[in-house]
Protein backbone atom coordinates (compact mmCIF):
# COMPACT_ATOMS: atom_id res chain seq x y z
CA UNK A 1 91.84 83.73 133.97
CA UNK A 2 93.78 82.16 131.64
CA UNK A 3 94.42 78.13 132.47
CA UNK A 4 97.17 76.53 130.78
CA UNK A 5 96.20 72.89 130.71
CA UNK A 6 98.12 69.57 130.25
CA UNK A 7 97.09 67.81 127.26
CA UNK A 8 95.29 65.08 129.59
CA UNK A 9 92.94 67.59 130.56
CA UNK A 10 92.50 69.51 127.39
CA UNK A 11 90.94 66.75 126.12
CA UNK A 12 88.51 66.10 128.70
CA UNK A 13 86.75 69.43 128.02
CA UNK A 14 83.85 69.94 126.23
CA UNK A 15 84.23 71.47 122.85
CA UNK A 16 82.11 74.48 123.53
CA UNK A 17 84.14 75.25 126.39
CA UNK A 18 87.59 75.02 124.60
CA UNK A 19 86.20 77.33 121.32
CA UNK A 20 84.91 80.17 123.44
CA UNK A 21 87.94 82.37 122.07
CA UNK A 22 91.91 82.37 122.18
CA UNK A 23 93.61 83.48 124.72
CA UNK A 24 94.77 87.27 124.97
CA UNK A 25 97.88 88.45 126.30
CA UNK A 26 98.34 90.34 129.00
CA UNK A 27 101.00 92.52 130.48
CA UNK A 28 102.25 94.06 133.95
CA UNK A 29 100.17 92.86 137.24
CA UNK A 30 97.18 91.43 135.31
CA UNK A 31 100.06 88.67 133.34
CA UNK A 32 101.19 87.82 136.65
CA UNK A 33 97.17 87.48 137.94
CA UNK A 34 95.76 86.06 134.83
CA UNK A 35 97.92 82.60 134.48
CA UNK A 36 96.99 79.40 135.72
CA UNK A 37 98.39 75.96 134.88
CA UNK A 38 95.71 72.67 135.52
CA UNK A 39 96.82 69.09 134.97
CA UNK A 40 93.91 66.28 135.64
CA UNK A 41 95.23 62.96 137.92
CA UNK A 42 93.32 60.65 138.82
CA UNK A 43 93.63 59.68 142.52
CA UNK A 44 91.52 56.62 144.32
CA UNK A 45 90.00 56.03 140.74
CA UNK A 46 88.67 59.36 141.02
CA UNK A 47 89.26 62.19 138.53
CA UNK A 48 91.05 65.37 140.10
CA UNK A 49 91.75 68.78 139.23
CA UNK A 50 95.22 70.29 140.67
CA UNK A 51 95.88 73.71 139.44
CA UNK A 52 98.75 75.90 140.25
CA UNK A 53 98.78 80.03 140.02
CA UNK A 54 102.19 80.80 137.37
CA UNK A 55 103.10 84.03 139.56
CA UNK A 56 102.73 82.41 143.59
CA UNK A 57 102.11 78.57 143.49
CA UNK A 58 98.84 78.98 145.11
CA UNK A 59 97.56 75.99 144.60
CA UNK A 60 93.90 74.20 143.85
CA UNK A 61 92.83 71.16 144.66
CA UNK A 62 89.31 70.22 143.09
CA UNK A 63 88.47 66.67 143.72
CA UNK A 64 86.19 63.62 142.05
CA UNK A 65 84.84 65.71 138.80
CA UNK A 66 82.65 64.04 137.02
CA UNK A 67 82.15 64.38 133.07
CA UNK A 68 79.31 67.26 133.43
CA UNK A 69 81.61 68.88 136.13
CA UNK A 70 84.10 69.29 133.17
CA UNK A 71 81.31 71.58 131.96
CA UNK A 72 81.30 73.72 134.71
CA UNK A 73 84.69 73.89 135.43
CA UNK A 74 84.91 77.71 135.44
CA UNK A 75 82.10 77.43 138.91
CA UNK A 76 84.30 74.88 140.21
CA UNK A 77 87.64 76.72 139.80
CA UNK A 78 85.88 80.01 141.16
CA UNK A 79 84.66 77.94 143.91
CA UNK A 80 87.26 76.55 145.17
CA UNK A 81 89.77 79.37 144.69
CA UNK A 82 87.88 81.88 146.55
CA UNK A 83 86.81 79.45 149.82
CA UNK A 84 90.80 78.55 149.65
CA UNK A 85 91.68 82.35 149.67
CA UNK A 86 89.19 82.25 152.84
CA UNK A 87 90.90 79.46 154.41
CA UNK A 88 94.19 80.36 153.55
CA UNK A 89 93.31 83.50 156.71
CA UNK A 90 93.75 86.18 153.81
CA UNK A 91 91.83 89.60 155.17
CA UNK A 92 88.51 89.89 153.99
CA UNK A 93 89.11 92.89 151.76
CA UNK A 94 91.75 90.87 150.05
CA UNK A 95 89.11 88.30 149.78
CA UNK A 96 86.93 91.33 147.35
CA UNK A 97 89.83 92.36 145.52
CA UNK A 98 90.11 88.30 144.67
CA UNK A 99 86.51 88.29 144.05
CA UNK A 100 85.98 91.34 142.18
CA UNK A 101 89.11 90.88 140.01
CA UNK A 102 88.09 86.72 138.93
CA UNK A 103 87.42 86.84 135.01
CA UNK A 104 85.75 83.59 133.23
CA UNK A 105 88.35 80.99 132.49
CA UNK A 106 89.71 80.94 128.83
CA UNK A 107 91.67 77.25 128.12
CA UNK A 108 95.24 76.45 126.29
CA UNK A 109 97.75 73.95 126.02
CA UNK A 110 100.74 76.41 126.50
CA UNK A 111 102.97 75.12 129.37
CA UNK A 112 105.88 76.16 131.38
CA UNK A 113 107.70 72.96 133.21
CA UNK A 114 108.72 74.87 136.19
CA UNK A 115 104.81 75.42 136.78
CA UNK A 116 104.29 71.82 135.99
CA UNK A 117 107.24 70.83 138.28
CA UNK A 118 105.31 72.70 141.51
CA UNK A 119 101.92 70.65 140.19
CA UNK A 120 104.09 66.93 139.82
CA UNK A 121 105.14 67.76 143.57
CA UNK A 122 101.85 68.42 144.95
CA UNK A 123 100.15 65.66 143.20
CA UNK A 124 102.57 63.37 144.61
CA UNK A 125 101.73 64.80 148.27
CA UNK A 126 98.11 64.52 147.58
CA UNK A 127 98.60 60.97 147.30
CA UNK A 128 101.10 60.22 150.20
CA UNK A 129 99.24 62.34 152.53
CA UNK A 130 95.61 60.47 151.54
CA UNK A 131 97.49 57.06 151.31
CA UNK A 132 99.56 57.94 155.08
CA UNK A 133 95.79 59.53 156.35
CA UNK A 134 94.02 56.27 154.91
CA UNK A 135 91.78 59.34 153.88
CA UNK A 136 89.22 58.56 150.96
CA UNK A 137 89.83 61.77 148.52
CA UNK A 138 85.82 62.04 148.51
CA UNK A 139 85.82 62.88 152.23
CA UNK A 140 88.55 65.68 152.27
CA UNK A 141 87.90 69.29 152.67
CA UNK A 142 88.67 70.67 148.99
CA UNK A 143 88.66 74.85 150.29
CA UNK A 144 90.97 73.25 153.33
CA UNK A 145 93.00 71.12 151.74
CA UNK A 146 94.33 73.54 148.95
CA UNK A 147 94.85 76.01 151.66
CA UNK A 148 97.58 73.50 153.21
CA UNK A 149 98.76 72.87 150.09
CA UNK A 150 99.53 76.51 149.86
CA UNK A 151 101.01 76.75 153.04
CA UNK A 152 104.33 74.89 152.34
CA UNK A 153 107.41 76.19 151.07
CA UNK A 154 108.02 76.00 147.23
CA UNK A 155 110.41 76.15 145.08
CA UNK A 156 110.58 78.66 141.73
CA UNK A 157 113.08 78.16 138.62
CA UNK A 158 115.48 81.17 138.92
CA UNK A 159 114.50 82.52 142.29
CA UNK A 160 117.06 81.90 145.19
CA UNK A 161 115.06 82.14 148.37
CA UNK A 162 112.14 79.45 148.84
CA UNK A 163 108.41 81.39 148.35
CA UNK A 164 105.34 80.70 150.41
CA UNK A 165 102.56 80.33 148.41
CA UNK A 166 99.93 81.79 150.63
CA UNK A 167 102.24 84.96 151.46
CA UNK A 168 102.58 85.14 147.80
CA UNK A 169 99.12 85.43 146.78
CA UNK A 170 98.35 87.76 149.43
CA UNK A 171 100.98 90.20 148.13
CA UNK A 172 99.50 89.89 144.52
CA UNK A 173 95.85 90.69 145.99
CA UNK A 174 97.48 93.91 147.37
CA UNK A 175 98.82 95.17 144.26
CA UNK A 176 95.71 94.63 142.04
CA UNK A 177 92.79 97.38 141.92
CA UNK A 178 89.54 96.51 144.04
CA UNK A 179 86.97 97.77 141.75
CA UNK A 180 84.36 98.02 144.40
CA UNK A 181 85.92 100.06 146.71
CA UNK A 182 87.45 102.34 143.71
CA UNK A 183 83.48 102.55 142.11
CA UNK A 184 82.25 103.16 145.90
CA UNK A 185 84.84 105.75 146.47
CA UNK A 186 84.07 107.24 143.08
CA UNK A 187 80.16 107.45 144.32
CA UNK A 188 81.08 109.20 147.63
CA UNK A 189 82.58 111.96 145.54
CA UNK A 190 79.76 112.48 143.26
């Protein structure tokens, strides 16, 4: 997974995580899986992680990272995206396909403002919805709350119709390979 950060949280990353390698390119269904853009707010004094897939404006919502959680942000982003995929009442063998097909994050500063439009939006509903809630952001759901975030209309620069996110990211999961099921099938015919 390739996640396109803001410069704010470029620079909160460890060195050793930001060297690992550059970025490659890819093309067809994997570009449209691969791309992720992350921008780091800070919400309630607390340090937050929103990040937005390019392709269907699923959207992540990993709260109150600490310095060492910067670290591991790879486990956190995995975490979170697959319990949200859960939430989000995908079908289980979508749930694989999202599993099996996860690769290690790889980090850049490359941006696209329609992306970071969708992740100004949802920061700003974050903070309404905890401030209207008088919800502390420590005591929210993180797999629950990124699914609701996902299920909400969005807009996309240079698409007509309004997308939902959710929908979206379902459809993706259908067009990508499940490698299990492929090397399981490939088994039975041995």
């Amino acid at each position: 997974m390739i996640l396109h950060c803001t410069k704010k949280l470029y620079a909160k990353l460890p060195e050793n995580v930001k060297a690992i390698q550059q970025t490659a390119t890819a093309i067809g269904i994997q570009a449209q899986w691969l791309n992720w853009h992350a921008n780091l707010i800070t919400i309630q004094r607390r340090q937050c992680v929103i990040a937005v897939h390019d392709a269907t404006r699923f959207t992540l919502f990993i709260p109150c990272l600490t310095k060492k959680d910067f670290a591991n942000l790879d486990w956190h982003f995995n975490d979170v995206f697959i319990n949200t995929v859960l939430k989000s009442d995908i079908p289980p063998a979508l749930v694989d396909v999202a599993a099996t097909n996860y690769q290690p994050l790889t980090f850049d500063t490359n941006c696209n403002r329609s992306v970071q439009g969708t992740m100004n939006q949802v920061s700003q509903d974050i903070d309404y919805g905890l401030y209207y809630k008088n919800t502390s952001v420590a005591d929210i759901n993180p797999y629950r709350y990124s699914a609701d975030l996902s299920h909400r209309p969005c807009g996309v620069k240079g698409q007509k119709d309004y997308i939902w996110p959710d929908r979206e990211m379902a459809q993706l999961l259908q067009k990508l390979p499940n490698t299990n099921a492929d090397s399981a099938a490939s088994m039975n015919l041995r």
